[in-house]
Protein backbone atom coordinates (compact mmCIF):
# COMPACT_ATOMS: atom_id res chain seq x y z
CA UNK A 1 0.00 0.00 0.00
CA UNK A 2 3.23 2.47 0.10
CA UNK A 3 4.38 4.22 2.49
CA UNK A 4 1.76 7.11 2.57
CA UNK A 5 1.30 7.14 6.07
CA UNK A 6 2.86 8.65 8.95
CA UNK A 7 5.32 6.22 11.55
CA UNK A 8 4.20 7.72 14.35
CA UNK A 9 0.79 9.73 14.27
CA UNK A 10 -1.91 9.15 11.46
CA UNK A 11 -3.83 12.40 10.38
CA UNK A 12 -7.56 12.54 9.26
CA UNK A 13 -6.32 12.02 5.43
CA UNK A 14 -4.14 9.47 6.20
CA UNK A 15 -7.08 7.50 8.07
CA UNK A 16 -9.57 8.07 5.80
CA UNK A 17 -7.22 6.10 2.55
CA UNK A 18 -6.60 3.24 5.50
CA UNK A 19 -9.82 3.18 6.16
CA UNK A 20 -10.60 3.21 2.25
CA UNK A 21 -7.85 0.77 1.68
CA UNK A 22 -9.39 -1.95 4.23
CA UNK A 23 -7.98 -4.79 6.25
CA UNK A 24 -5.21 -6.59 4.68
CA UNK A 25 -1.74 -8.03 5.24
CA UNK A 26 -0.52 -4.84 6.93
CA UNK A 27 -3.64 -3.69 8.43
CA UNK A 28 -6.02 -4.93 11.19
CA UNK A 29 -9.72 -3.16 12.10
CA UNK A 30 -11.00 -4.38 15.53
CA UNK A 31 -14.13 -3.04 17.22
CA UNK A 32 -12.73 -3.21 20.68
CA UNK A 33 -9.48 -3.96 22.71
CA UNK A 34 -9.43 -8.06 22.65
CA UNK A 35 -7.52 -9.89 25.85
CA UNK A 36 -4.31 -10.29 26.38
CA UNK A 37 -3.58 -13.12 24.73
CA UNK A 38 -5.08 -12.29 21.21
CA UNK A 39 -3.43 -8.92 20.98
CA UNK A 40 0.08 -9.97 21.85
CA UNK A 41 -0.60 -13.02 18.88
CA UNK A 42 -1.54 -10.03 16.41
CA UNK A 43 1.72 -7.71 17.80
CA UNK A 44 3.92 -10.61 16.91
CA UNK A 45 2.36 -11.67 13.73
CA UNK A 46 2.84 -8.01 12.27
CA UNK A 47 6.10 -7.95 13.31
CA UNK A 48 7.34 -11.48 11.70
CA UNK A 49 6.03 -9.72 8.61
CA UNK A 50 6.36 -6.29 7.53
CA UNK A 51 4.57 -4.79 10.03
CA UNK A 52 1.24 -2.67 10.36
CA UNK A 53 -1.29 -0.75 11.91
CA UNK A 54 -3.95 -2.26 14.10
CA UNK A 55 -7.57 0.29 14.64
CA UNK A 56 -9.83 -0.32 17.18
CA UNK A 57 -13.18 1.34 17.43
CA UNK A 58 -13.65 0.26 13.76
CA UNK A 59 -16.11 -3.12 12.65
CA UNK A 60 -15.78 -5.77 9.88
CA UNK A 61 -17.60 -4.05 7.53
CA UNK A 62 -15.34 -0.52 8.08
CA UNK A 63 -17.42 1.31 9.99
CA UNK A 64 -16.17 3.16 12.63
CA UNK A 65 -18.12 2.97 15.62
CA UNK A 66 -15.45 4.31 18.08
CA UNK A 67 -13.68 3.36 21.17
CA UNK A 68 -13.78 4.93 24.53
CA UNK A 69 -10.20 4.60 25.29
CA UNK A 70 -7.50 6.90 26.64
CA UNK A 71 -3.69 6.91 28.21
CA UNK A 72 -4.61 3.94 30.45
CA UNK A 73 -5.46 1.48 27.29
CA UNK A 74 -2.31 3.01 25.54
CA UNK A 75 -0.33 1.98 28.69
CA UNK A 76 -2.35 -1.19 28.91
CA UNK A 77 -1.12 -1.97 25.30
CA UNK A 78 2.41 -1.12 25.29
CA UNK A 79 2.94 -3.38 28.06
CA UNK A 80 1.38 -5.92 26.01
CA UNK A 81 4.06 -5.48 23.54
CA UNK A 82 6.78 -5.53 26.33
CA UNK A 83 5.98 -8.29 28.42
CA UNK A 84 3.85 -10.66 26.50
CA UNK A 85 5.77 -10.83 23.13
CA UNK A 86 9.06 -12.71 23.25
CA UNK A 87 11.48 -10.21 22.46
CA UNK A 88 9.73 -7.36 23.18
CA UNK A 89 7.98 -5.16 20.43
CA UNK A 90 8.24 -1.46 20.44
CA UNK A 91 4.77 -0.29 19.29
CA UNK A 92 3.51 3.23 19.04
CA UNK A 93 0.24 4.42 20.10
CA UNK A 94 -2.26 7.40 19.19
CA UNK A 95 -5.57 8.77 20.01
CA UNK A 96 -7.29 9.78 16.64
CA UNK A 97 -10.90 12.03 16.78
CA UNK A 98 -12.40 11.87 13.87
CA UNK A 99 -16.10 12.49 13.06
CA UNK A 100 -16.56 13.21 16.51
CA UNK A 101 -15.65 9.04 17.07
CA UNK A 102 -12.35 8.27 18.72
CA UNK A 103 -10.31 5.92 17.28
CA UNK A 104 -7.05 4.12 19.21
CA UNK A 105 -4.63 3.56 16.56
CA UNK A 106 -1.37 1.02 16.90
CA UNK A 107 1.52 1.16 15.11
CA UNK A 108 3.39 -2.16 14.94
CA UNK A 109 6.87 -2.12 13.19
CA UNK A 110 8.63 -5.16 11.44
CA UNK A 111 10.99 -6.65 13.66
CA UNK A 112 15.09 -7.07 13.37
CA UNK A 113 15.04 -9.86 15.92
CA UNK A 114 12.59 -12.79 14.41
CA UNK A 115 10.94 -14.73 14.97
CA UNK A 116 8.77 -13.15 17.28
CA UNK A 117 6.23 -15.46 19.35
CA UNK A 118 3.18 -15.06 21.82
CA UNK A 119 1.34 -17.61 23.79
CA UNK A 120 4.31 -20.17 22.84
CA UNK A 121 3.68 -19.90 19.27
CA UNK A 122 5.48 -18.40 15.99
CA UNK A 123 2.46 -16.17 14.33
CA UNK A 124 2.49 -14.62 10.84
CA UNK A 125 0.20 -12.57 8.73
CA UNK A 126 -1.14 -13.61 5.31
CA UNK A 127 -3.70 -11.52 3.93
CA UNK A 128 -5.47 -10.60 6.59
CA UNK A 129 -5.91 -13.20 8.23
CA UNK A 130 -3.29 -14.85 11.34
CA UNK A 131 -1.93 -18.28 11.38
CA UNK A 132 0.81 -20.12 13.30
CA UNK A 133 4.16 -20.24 11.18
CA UNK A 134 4.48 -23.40 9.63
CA UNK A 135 7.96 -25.01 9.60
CA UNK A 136 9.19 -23.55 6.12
CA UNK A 137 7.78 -20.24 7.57
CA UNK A 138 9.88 -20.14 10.48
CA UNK A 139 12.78 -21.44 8.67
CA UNK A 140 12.46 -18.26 7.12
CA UNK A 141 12.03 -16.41 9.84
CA UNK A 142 15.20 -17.35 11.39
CA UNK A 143 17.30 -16.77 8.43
CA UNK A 144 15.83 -13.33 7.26
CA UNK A 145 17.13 -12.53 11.37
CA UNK A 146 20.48 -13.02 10.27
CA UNK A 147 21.21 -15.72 13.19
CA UNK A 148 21.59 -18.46 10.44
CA UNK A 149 22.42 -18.49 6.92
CA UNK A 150 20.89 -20.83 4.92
CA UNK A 151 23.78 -21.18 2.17
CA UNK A 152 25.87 -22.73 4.79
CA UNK A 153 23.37 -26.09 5.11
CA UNK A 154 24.41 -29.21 4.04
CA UNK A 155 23.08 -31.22 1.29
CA UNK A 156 22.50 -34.51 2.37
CA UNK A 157 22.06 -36.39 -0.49
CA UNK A 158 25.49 -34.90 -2.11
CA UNK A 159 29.19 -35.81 -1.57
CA UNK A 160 32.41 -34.33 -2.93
CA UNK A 161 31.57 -36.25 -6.30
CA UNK A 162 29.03 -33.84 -7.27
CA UNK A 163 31.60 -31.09 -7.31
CA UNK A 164 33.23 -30.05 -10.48
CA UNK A 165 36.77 -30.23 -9.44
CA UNK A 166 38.24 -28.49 -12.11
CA UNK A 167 36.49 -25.63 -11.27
CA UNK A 168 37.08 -25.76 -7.37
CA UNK A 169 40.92 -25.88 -8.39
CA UNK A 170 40.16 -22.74 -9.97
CA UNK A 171 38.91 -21.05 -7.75
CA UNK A 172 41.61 -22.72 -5.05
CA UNK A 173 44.52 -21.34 -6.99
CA UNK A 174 43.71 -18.04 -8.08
CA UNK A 175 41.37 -16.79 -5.40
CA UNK A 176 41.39 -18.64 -2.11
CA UNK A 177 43.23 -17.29 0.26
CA UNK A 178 41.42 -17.96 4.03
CA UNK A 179 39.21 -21.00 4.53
CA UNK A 180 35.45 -21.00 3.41
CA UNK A 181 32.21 -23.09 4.47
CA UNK A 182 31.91 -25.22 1.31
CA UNK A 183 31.85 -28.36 3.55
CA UNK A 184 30.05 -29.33 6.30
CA UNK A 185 32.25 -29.87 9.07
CA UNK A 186 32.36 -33.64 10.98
CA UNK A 187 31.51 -36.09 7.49
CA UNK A 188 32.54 -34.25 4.34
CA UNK A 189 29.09 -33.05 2.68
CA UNK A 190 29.14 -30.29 0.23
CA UNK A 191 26.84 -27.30 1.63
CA UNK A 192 24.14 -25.14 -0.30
CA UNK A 193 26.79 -23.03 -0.91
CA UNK A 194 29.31 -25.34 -2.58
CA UNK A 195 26.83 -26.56 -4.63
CA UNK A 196 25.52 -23.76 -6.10
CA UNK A 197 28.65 -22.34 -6.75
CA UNK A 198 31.00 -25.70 -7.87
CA UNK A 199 28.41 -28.12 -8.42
CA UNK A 200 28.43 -29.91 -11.34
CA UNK A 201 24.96 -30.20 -11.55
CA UNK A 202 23.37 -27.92 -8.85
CA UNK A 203 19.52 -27.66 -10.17
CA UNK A 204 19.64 -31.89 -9.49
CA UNK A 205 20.14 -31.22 -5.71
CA UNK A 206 18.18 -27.43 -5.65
CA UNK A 207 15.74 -27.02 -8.50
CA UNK A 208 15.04 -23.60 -7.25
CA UNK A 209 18.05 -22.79 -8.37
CA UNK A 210 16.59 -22.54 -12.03
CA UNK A 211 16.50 -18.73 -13.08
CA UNK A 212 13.35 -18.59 -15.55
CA UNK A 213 14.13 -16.06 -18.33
CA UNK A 214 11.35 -14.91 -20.35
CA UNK A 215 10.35 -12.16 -23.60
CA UNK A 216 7.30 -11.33 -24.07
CA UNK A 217 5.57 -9.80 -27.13
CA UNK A 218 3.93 -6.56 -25.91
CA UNK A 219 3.45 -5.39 -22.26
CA UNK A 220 1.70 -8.25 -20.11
CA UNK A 221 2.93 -11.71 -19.47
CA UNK A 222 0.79 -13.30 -21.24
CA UNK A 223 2.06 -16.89 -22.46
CA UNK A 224 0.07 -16.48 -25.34
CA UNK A 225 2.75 -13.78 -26.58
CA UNK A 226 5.53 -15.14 -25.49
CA UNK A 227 8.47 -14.50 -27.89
CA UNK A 228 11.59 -16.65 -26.45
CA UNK A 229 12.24 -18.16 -23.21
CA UNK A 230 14.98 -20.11 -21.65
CA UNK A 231 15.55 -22.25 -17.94
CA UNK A 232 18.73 -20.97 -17.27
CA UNK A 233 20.76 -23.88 -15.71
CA UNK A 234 24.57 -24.62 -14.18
CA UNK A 235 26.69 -22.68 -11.19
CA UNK A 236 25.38 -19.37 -10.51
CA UNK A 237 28.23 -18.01 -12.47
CA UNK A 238 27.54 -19.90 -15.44
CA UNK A 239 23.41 -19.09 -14.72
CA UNK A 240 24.33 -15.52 -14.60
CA UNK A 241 26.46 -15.44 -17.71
CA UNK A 242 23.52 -16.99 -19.72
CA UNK A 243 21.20 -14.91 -18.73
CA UNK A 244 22.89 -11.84 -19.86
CA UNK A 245 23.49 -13.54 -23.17
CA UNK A 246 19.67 -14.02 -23.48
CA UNK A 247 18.97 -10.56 -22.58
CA UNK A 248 21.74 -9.41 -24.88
CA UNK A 249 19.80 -11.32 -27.77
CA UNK A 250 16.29 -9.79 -26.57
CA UNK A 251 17.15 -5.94 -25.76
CA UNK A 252 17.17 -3.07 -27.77
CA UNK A 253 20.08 -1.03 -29.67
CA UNK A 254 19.16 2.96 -29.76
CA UNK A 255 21.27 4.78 -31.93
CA UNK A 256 22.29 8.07 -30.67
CA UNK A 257 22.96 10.30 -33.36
CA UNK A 258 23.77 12.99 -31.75
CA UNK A 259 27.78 12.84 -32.02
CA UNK A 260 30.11 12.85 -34.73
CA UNK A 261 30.11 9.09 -34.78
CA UNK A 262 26.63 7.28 -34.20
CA UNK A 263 26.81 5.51 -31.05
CA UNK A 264 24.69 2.09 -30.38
CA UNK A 265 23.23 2.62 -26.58
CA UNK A 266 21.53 -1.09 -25.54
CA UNK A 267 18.31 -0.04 -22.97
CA UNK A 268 19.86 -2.65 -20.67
CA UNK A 269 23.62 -1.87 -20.35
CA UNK A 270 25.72 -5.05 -19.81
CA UNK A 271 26.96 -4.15 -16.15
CA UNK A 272 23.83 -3.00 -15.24
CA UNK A 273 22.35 -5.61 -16.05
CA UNK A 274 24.87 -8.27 -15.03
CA UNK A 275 24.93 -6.62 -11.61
CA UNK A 276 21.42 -6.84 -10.88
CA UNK A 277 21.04 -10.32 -12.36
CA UNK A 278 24.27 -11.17 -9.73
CA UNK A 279 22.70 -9.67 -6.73
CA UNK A 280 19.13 -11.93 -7.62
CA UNK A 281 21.21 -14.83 -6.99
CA UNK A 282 23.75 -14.17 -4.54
CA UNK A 283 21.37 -12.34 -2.37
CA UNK A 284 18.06 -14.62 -2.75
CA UNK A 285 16.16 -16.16 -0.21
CA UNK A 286 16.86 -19.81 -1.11
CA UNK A 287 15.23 -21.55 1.96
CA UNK A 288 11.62 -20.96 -0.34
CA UNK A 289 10.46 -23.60 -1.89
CA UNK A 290 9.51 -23.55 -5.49
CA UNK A 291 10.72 -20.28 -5.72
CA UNK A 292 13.07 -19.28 -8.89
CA UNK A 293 14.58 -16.09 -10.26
CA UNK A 294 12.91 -14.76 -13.21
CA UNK A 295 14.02 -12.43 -15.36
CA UNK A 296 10.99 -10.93 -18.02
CA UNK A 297 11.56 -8.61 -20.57
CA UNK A 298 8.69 -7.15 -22.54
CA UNK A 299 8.56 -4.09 -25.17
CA UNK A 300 8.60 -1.70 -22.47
CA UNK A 301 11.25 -2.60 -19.62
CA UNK A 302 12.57 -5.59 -18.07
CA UNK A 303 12.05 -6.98 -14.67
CA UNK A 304 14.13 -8.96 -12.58
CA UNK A 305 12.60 -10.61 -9.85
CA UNK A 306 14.16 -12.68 -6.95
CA UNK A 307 12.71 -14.78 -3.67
CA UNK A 308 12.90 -12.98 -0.76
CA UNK A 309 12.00 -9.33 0.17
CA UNK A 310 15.02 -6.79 1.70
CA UNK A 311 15.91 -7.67 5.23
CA UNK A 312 14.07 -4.71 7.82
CA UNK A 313 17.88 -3.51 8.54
CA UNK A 314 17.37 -2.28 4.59
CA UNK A 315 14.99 0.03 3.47
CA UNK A 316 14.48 0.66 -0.42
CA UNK A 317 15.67 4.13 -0.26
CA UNK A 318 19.04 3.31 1.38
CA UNK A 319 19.95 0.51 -1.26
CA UNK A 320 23.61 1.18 -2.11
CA UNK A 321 24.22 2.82 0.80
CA UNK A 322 23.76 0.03 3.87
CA UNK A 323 25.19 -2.82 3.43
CA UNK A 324 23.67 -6.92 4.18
CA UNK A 325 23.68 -9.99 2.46
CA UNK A 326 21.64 -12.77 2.90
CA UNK A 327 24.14 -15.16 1.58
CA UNK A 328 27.21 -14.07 2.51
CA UNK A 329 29.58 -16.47 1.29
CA UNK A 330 27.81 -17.03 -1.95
CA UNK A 331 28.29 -12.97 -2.07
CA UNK A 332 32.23 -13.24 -1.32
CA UNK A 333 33.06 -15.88 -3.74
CA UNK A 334 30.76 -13.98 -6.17
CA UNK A 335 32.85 -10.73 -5.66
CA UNK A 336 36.44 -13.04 -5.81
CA UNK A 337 35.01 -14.12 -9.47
CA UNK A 338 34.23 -10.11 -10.44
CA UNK A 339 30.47 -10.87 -10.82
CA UNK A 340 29.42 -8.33 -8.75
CA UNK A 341 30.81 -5.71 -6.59
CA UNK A 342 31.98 -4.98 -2.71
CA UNK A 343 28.53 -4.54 -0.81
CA UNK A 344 26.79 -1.57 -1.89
CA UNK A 345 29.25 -0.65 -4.10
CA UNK A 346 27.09 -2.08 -6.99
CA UNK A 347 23.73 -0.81 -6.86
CA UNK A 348 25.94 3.00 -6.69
CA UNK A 349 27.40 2.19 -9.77
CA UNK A 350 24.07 1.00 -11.57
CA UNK A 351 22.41 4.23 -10.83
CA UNK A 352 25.96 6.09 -12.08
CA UNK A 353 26.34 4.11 -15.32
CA UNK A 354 22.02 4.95 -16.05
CA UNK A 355 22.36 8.33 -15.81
CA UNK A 356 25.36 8.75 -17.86
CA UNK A 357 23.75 6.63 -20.87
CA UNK A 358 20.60 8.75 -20.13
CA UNK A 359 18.76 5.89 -19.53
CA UNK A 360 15.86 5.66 -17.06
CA UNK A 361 17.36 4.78 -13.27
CA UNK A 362 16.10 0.91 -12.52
CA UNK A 363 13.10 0.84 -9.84
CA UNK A 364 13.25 -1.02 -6.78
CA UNK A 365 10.79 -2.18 -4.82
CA UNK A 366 9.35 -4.93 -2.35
CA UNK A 367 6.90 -7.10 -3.56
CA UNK A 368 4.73 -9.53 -1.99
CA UNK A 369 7.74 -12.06 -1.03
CA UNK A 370 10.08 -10.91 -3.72
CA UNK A 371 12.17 -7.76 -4.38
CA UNK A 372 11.67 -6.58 -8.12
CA UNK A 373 14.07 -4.21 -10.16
CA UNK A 374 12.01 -2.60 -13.12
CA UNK A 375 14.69 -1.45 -16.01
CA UNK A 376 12.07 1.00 -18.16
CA UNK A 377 13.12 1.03 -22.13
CA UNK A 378 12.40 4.48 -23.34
CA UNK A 379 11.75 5.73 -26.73
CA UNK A 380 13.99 6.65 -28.69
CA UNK A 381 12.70 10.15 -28.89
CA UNK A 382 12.35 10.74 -25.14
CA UNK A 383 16.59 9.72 -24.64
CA UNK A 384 17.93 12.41 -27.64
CA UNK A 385 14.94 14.95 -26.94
CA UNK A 386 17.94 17.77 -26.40
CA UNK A 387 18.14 21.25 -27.46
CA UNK A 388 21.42 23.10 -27.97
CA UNK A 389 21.96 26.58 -27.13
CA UNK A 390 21.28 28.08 -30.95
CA UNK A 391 17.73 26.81 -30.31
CA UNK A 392 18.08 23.66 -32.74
CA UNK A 393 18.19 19.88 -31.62
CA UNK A 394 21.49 18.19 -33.10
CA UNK A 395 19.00 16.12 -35.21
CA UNK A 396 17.58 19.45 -36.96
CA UNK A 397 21.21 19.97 -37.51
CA UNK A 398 21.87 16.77 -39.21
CA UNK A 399 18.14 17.53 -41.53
CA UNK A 400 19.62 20.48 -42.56
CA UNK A 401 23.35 19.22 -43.60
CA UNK A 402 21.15 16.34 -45.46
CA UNK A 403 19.01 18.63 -47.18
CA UNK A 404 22.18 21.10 -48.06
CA UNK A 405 23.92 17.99 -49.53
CA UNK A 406 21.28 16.25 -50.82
CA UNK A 407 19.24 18.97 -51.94
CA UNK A 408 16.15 18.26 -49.93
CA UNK A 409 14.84 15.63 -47.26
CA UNK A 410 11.62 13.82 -46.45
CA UNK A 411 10.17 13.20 -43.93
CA UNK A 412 10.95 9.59 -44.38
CA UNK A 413 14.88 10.53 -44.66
CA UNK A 414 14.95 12.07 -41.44
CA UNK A 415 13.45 9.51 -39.12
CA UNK A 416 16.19 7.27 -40.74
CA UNK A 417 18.85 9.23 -40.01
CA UNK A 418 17.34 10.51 -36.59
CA UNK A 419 15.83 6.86 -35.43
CA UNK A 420 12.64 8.67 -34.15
CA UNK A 421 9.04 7.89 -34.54
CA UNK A 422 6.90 9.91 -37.34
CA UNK A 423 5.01 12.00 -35.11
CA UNK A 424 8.25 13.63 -33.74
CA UNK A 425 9.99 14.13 -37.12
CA UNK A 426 6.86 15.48 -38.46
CA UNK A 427 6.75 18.48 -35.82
CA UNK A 428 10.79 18.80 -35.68
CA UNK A 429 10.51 19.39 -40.12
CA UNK A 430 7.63 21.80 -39.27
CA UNK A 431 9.68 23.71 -36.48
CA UNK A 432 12.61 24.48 -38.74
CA UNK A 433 9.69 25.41 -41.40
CA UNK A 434 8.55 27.93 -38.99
CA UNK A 435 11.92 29.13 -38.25
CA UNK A 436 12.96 29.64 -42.10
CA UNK A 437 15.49 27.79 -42.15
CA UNK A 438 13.29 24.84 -44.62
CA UNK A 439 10.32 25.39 -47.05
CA UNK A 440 7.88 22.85 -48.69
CA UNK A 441 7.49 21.34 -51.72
CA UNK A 442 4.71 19.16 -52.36
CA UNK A 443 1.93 17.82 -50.20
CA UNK A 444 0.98 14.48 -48.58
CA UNK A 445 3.54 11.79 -48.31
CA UNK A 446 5.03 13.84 -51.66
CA UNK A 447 6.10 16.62 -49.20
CA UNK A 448 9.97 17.57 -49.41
CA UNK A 449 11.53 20.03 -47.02
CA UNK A 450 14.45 22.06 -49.21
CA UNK A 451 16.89 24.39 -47.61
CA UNK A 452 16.51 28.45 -47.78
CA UNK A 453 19.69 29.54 -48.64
């Protein structure tokens, strides 16, 4: 639902689109203060998640019927938080008067420290409804706290024979230098890790390693329009490299004519590209199941979309600036190889090498369990849409030399040598008409602009 409303006090607007918006994953309506034990389950289950706001005074059906409630409840309730949720929850509580009906309003943040339980039980919300964490859920849990990683568990049905040695010796003799968790310690077992990275097969011991690459004929993903698509198999250096060859083969080349020397810009620059496609597998959340990578390019932008949403030590709009990984061996060896950069370093860079191409800085964002990066391909017309300081574009420059040495140009002519669409060309001819620098000859599609001397 974005992040619209206030942390810490919600005004009358800010209730109303809540209010508007309804109960859901991150949002809770209760007609009255419930015991103990219920309210310390619904504290905990927000905070296993991504947090939310809890309303009481308001019914099932969104009406708000108001609460007579004051500092006491507030008190009442951040106790609650303190001494019934295991660790404790720091929630924040208001008084709201609206419509002359008072409304108690909780703030519960997303935790750093899960899994949080109540009553002796893991809770988490889906929808907007509350459940006890199964055992994949709390797996989860655990891991997104940091306190274990999963890339370091072993794979039980491997052994050293499903290691490629030749490339282990690689990476031995020109990288290694301290000692790394490839094995599990005791019985020699290749971990998640080792596998992924030096397997010689990995997908045969973690299908979800699979990245599922997909182009799509227009804007929706639609398998009806699909127009190539590719399971992208092997190490996760060899399932990144592929990857960026298929998007190589699926992006677009804009020419930018507005050098000496045309220049072939691709809307999905290869480090760009290769960094973000790094960080969707070294940074996953491989403890879900069924869950792949996918990358899916249509005519209007690509998105690449991995398992797992950013830790709550991360927030979107400090990307590139803190630093985590959720995989932090996977991310080591993965900086050793040069497949992506130091922590944070990368995501910096992506932004830097956007805006120097003058290409459209990739979006970000949390979504449902994943994290998404959108990369938006622009028009032609909206990249090289630059005036110079005599008032001209460099492509009116280029219809007039063409028209001087040609002796006249079409309309045709110049969206060839300008690469933009016919609307654009049309109104750029008719701008250097107006400025009497070309006149007409002709009429309809017969039209020829000629230079004034």
């Amino acid at each position: 639902m974005g992040r619209w409303y206030s942390q810490m006090l919600l005004t009358s607007e800010e209730f109303k689109k809540i209010l508007k918006f309804g109960e859901g994953e991150t949002i809770e309506f209760k007609k009255e203060i419930s015991a103990i034990p219920d309210l310390a389950k619904q504290f905990t289950a927000f905070s296993n998640i991504r947090g939310g706001w809890m309303l009481f005074g308001i019914d099932d059906r969104k009406k708000v019927i108001g609460i007579k409630a004051g500092e006491k409840e507030k008190q009442l309730l951040i106790n609650v938080a303190r001494n019934n949720c295991q660790p404790h929850i720091a929630i924040k509580c208001d008084l709201l008067d609206t419509d002359k009906k008072r409304i108690l309003v909780i703030h519960v943040p997303e935790g750093g420290d899960k899994p949080y339980q109540a009553n002796g039980k893991v809770y988490v919300r889906i929808d907007s409804h509350t459940h006890v964490a199964t055992g994949e859920e709390l797996r989860r849990l655990i891991y997104e706290s940091g306190r274990l990683f999963y890339e370091k568990r072993p794979v039980i049905e491997s052994n050293l024979g499903h290691l490629d040695e030749k490339k282990l010796k690689t990476y031995v003799r020109r990288i290694l230098k301290q000692k790394q968790r490839f094995f599990r310690e005791g019985k020699i077992i290749p971990t998640i890790a080792g596998i992924l990275l030096f397997g010689k097969y990995p997908q045969g011991f973690l299908p979800t390693s699979t990245l599922k690459a997909y182009f799509f004929s227009g804007r929706e993903k639609d398998i009806r329009y699909i127009k190539d698509k590719e399971d992208v198999e092997g190490t996760l250096p060899e399932v990144i490299d592929k990857t960026l060859a298929f998007i190589q083969k699926n992006r677009r080349i804009i020419p930018d004519m507005t050098g000496v020397r045309r220049k072939d810009i691709p809307t999905y620059p290869d480090y760009s590209a290769r960094e973000i496609l790094a960080n969707a597998v070294a940074h996953r959340d491989y403890s879900l199941s069924g869950a792949k990578v996918e990358v899916l390019m249509f005519d209007d932008r690509m998105e690449v979309i991995s398992p797992g949403n950013l830790p709550p030590s991360i927030s979107i709009e400090r990307l590139g600036i803190d630093h985590y990984s959720r995989n932090p061996l996977i991310a080591k060896v993965l900086n050793q190889m040069e497949y992506i950069e130091e922590v944070g370093m990368g995501i910096r860079r992506v932004r830097e090498e956007m805006a120097s191409l003058k290409l459209p800085i990739p979006k970000f964002e949390n979504e449902g369990i994943n994290f998404k990066v959108t990369f938006l391909c622009p028009r032609t017309s909206e990249i090289f849409e630059k005036k110079e300081e005599v008032g001209l574009t460099s492509r009116q420059k280029k219809a007039i030399e063409y028209a001087k040495e040609k002796g006249s140009i079409t309309t045709r002519e110049y969206r060839q040598i300008t690469a933009i669409g016919k609307v654009y060309a049309v109104k750029e001819l008719n701008d250097l008409v107006k400025k009497g620098l070309l006149k007409t000859m002709g009429k309809g599609r017969s039209t020829r602009y000629i230079v004034i001397d």
